[in-house]
Protein backbone atom coordinates (compact mmCIF):
# COMPACT_ATOMS: atom_id res chain seq x y z
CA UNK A 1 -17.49 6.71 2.91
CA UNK A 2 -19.20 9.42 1.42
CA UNK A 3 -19.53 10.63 -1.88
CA UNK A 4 -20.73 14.10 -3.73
CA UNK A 5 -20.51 15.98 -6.78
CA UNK A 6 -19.30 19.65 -6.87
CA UNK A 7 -18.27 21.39 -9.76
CA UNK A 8 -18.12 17.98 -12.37
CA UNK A 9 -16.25 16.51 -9.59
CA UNK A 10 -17.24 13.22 -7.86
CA UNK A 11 -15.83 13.18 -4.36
CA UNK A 12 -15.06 10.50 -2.53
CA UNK A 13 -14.35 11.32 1.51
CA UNK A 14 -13.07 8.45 3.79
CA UNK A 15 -14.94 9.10 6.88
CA UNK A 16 -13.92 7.17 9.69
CA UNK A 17 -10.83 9.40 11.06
CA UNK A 18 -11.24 7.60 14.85
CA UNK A 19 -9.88 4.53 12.61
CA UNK A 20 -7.87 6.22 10.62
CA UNK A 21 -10.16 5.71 7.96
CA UNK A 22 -9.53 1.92 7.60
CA UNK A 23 -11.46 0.37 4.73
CA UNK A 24 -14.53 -1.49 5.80
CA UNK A 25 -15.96 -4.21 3.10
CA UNK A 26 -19.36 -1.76 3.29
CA UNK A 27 -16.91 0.89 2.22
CA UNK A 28 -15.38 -0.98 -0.75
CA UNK A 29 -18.66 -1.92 -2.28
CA UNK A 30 -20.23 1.92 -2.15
CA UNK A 31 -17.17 3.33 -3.62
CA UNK A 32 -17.53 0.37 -6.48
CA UNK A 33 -21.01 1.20 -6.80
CA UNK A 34 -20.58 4.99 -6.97
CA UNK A 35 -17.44 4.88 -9.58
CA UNK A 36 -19.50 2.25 -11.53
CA UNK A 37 -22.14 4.63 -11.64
CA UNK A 38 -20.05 7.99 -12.42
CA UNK A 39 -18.53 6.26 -15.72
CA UNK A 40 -21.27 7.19 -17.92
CA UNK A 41 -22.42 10.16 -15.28
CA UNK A 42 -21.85 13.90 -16.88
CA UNK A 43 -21.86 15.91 -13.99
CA UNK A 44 -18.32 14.00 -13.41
CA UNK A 45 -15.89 14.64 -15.23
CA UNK A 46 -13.28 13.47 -12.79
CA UNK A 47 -12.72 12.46 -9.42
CA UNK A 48 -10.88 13.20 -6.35
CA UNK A 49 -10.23 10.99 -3.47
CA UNK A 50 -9.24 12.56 -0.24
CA UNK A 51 -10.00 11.20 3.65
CA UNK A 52 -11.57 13.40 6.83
CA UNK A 53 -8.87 14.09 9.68
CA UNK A 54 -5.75 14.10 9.92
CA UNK A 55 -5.00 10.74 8.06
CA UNK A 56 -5.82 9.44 4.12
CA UNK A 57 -6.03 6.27 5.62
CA UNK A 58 -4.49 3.31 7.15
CA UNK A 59 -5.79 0.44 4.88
CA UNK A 60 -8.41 -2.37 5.28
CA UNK A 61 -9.89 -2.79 8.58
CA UNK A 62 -7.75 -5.40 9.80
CA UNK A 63 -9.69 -5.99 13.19
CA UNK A 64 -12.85 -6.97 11.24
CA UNK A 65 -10.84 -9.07 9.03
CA UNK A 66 -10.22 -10.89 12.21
CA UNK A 67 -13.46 -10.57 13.97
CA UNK A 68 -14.81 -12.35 10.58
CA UNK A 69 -12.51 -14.74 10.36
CA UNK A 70 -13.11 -15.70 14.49
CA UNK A 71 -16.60 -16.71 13.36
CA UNK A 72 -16.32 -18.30 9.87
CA UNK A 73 -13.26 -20.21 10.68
CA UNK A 74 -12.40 -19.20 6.81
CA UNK A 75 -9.88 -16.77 4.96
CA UNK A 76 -11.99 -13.04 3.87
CA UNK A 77 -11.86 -13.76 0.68
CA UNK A 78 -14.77 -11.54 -0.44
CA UNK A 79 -13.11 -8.87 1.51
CA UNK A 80 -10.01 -9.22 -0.41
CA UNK A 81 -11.02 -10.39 -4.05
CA UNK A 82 -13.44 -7.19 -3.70
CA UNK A 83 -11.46 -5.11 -2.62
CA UNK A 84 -8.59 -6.08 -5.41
CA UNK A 85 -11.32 -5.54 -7.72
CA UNK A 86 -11.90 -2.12 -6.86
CA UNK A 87 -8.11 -1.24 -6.87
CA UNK A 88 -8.48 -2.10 -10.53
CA UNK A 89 -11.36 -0.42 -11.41
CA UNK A 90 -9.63 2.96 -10.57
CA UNK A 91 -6.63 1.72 -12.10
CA UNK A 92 -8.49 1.76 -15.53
CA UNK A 93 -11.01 4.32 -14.79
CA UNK A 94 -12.27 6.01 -17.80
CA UNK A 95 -12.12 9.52 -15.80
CA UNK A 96 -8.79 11.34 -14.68
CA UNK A 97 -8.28 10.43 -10.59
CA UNK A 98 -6.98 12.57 -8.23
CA UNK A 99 -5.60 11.69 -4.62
CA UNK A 100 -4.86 14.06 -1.68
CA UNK A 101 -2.63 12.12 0.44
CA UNK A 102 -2.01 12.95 4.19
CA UNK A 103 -0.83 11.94 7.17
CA UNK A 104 -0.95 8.44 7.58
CA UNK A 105 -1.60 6.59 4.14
CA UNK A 106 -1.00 2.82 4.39
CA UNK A 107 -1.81 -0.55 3.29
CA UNK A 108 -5.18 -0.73 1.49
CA UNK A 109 -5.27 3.12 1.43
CA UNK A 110 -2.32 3.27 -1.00
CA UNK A 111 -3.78 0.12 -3.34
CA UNK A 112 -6.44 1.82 -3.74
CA UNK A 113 -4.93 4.98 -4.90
CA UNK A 114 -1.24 4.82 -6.30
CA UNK A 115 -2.78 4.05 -9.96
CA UNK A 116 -4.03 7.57 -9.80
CA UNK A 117 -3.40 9.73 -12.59
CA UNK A 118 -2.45 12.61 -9.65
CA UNK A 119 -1.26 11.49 -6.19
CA UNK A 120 -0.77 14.87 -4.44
CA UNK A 121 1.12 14.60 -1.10
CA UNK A 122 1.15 16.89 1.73
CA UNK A 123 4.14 17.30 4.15
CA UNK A 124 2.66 15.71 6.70
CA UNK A 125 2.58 12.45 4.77
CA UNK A 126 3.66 8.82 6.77
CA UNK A 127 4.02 6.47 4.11
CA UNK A 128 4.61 2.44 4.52
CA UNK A 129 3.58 -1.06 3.40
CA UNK A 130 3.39 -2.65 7.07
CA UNK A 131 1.51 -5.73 6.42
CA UNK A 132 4.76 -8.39 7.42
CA UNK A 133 4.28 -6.63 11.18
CA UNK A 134 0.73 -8.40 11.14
CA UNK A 135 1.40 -11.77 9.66
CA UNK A 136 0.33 -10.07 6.22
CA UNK A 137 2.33 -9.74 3.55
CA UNK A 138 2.54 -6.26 1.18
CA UNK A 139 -0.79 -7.50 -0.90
CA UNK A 140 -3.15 -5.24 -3.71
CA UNK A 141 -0.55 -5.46 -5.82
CA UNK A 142 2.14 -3.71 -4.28
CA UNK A 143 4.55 -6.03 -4.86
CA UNK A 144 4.69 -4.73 -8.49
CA UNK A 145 5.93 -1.59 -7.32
CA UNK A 146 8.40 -2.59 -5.11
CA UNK A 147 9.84 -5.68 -7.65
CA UNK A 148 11.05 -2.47 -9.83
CA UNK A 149 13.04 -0.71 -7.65
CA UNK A 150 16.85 -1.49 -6.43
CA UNK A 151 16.80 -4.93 -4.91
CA UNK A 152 18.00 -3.12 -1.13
CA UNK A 153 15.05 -0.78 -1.59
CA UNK A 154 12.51 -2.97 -2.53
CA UNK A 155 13.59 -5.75 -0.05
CA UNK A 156 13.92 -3.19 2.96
CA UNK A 157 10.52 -1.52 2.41
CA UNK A 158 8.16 -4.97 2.07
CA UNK A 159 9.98 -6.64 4.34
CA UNK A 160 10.33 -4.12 7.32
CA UNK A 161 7.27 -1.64 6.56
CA UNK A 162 9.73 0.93 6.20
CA UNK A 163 8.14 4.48 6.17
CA UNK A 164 8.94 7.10 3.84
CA UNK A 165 7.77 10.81 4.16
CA UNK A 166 6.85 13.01 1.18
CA UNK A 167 9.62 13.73 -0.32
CA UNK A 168 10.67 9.75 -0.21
CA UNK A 169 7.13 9.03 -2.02
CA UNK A 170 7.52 11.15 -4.69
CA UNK A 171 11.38 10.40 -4.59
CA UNK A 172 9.92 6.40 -5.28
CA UNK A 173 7.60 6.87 -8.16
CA UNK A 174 4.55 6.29 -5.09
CA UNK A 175 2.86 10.46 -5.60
CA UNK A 176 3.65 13.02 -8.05
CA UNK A 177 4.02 15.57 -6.08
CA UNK A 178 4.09 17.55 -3.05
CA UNK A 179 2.55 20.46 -1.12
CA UNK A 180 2.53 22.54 2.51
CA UNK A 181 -0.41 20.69 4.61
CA UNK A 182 -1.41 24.53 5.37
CA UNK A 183 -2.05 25.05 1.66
CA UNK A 184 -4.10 21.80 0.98
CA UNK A 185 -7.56 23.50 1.35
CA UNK A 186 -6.44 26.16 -0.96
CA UNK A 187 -5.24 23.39 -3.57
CA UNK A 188 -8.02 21.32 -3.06
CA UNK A 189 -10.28 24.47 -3.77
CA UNK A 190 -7.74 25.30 -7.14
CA UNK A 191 -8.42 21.55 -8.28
CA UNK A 192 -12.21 22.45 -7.96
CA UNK A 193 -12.28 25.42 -9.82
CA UNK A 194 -10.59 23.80 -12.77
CA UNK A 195 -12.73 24.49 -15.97
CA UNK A 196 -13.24 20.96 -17.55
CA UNK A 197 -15.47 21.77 -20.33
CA UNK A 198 -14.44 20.78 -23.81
CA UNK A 199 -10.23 18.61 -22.26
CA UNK A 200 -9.86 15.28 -23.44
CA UNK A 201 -8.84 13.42 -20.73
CA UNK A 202 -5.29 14.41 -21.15
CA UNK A 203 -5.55 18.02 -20.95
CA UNK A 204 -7.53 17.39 -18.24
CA UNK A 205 -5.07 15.73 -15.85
CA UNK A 206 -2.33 18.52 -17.67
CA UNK A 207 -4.88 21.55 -15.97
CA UNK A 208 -5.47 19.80 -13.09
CA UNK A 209 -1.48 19.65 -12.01
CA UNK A 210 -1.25 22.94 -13.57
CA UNK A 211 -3.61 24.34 -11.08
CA UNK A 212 -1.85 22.86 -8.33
CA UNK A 213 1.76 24.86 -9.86
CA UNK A 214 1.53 27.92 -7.20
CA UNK A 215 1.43 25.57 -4.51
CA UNK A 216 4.21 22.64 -5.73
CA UNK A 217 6.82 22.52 -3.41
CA UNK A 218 10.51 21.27 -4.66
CA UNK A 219 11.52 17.92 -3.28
CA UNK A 220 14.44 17.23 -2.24
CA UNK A 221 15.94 13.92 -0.30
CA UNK A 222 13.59 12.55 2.05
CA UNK A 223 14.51 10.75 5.47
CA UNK A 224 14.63 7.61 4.08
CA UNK A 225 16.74 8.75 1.26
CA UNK A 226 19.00 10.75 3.42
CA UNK A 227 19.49 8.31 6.53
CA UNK A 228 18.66 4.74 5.81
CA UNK A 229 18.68 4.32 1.97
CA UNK A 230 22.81 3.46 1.70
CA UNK A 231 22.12 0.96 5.15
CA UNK A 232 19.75 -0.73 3.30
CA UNK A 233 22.04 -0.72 0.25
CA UNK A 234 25.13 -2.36 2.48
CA UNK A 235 22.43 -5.08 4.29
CA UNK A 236 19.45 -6.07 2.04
CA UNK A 237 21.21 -6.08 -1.68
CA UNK A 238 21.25 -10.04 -1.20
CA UNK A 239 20.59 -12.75 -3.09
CA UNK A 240 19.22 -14.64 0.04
CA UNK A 241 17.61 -14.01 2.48
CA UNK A 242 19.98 -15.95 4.63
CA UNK A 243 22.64 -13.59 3.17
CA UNK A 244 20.80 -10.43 4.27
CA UNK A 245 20.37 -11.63 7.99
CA UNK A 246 23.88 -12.92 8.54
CA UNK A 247 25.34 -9.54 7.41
CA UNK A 248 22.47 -8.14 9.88
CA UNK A 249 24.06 -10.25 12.58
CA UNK A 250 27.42 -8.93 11.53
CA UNK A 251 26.82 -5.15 11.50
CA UNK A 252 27.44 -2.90 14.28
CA UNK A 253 25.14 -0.14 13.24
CA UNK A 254 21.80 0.67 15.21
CA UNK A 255 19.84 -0.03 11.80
CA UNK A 256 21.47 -3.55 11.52
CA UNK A 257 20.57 -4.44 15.16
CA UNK A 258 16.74 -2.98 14.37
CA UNK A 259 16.19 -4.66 11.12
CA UNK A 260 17.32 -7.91 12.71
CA UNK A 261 14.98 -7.88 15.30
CA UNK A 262 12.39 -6.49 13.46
CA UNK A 263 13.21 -9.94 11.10
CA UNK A 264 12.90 -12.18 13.84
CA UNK A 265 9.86 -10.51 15.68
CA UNK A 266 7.99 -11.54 12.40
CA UNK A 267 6.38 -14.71 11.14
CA UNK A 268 9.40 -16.42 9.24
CA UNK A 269 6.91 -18.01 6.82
CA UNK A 270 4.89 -13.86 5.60
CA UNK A 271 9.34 -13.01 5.32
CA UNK A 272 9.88 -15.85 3.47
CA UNK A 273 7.07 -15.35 1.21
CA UNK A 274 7.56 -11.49 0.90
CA UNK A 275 11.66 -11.82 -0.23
CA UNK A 276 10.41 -14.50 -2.63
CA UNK A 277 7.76 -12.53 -3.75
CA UNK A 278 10.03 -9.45 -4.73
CA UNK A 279 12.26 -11.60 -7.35
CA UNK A 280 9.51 -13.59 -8.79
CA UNK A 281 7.05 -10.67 -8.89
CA UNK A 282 9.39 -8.92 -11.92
CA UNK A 283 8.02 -10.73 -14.59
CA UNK A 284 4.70 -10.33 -13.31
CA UNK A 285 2.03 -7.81 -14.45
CA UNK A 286 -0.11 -5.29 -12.31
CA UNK A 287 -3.26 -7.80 -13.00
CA UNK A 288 -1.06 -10.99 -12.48
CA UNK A 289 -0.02 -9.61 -9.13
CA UNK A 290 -3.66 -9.10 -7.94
CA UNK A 291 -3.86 -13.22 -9.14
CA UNK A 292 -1.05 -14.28 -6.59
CA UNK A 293 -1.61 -11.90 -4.01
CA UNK A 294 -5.23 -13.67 -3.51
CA UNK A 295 -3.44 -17.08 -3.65
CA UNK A 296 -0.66 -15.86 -0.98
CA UNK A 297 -3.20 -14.54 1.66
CA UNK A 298 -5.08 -17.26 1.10
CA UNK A 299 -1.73 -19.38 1.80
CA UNK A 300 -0.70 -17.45 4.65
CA UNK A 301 -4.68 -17.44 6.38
CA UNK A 302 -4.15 -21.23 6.07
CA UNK A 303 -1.09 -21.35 8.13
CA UNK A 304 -2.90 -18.72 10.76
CA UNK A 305 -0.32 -15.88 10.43
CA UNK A 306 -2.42 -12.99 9.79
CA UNK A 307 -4.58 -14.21 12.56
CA UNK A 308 -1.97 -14.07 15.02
CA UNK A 309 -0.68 -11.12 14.31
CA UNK A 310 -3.48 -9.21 14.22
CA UNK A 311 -4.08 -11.10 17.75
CA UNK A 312 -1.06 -10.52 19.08
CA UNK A 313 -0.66 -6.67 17.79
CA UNK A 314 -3.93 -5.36 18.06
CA UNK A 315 -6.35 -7.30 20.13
CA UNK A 316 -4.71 -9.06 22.75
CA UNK A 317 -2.00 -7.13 22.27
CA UNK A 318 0.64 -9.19 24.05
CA UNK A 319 3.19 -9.35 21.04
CA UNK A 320 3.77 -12.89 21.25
CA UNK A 321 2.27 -14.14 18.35
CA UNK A 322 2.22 -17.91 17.57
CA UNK A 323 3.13 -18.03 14.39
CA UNK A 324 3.37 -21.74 12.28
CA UNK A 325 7.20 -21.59 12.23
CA UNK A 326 9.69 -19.91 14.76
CA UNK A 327 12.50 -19.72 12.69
CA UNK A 328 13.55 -19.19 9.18
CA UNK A 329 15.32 -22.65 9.18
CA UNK A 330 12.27 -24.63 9.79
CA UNK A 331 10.77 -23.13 6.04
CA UNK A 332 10.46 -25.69 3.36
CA UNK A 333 12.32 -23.87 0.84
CA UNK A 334 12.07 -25.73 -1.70
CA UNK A 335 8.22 -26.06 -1.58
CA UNK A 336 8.20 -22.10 -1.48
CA UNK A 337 10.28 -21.91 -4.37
CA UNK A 338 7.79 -24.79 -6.64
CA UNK A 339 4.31 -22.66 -5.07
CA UNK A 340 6.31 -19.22 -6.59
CA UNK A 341 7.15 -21.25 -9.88
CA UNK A 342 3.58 -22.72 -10.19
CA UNK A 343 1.70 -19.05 -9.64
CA UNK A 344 4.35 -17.73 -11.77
CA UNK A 345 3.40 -20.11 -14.64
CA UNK A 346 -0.06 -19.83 -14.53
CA UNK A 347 0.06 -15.58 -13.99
């Protein structure tokens, strides 16, 4: 991570791009300590996040999470309850934040930065919660976002990873809007040479999108929008999760044979917790979210799953993870349904 100041603007660069600028725990606490220390700064008078290469970034270095986790025999939880922690802090930041998203912008990456008060988006944007494909399920309070869209929507996108491009993001509430990856220097440059003297913090954030007007493109449907939005609509508006994979098993559609594999390739017990997660989740608040997310890795690290799928994905890289249950019909349901209702009473 690296961070400068250039024209009452404190940059912060991801720098790892041969990792797709994954989030270290080192990175987490330098960006707390430099936002910490720009509050009462006055040569910032906003900031911009933005990461090196061709990616924003991919989220929290899941491989370390794993290598630590090898050697403590214990669940991150400095990694995560820090990391949380600094998702809120620019969530409630004093100064107006600005994101340039790119490329690949995942996971941690988008915790970090979807409470921005500008999330600009390039066209070369791949957007997606993936966490279920790694035993994981959508955490840093993501689960907010996606308990307040349509049920199929919401369901579909935590539970499969689904990717959207740009035009899906800002279609989905997750940027405000979108530009030409050719003409991101340019904008960046624009946002820099934004006079700041004298704005409240609201005519701030009103120049800063104004600058970006000559480069705005007009957003149409994106992919998802277009080509699997009205599949998820017929599969995953369900009540139950037992509902949405025996209409799967049913269909006779590519997308119903894909999302039913993609069901069953997963740990039954991060599904299971990640459907339950999207009905309870709408009476919870951004900060209540961060509360249970902590709880349900903590859960889920207990039963192994991350571990294996990290394992099985990304080290060993055999795809036969060894998850705690093999199917859905093992689950305690019940016992899901009273650890929901507890969090949900003390959120």
């Amino acid at each position: 991570m690296e961070a400068t100041i250039q024209n009452k603007v404190g940059i912060i660069r991801l720098d790892r791009p041969e990792k797709l600028n994954a989030l270290s725990l080192d990175d987490i606490h330098q960006m707390q300590t430099v936002l910490e220390g720009w509050v009462e700064d006055p040569a910032v008078h906003w900031v911009l996040f933005e990461g090196e290469g061709k990616a924003f970034s991919a989220g929290g270095d899941v491989k370390a999470l794993y290598e630590y986790s090898l050697k403590t025999g214990g669940f991150p939880e400095v990694f995560f309850k820090d990391e949380f922690a600094l998702d809120q802090l620019v969530h409630t930041y004093p100064k107006p934040v600005v994101v340039l998203y790119k490329g690949v912008t995942m996971g941690g990456g988008i915790g970090l930065t979807v409470n921005a008060d500008l999330r600009v988006t390039d066209d070369s944007l791949v957007w997606a919660m993936p966490e279920t494909q790694l035993g994981f399920m959508p955490d840093v309070a993501m689960g907010w976002y996606f308990s307040r869209l349509d049920r199929a929507d919401g369901l579909y996108l935590s539970l499969l990873g689904g990717r959207l491009d740009w035009e899906d993001a800002i279609h989905y509430g997750f940027a405000d809007l979108g530009i030409r990856a050719d003409d991101q220097a340019a904008a960046r440059q624009a946002l820099l040479d934004v006079s700041t003297e004298g704005l409240s913090y609201e005519a701030l954030v009103a120049a800063l999108k104004a600058a970006l007007t000559p480069f705005a493109q007009s957003s149409g449907q994106g992919a998802y929008q277009r080509d699997l939005a009205p599949l998820a609509k017929k599969y995953f508006d369900k009540d139950h999760l037992g509902a949405i994979m025996a209409h799967l098993q049913r269909g006779y559609e590519p997308f119903a044979a894909e999302s039913l594999a993609g069901l069953l390739s997963r740990s039954p017990l991060t599904v299971a917790v990640t459907f339950l997660k999207y009905a309870y989740g709408k009476n919870w608040t951004r900060e209540e979210t961060f509360r249970v997310d902590l709880d349900l890795l903590a859960f889920l690290w207990d039963k192994a799953e991350p571990m294996e799928g990290i394992r099985a994905t990304m080290v060993d890289k055999n795809h036969r993870p060894a998850y705690w249950r093999h199917s859905y019909g093992d689950l305690d349901w019940p016992a899901l349904h009273a650890f929901f209702q507890d969090r949900s009473s003390r959120a």
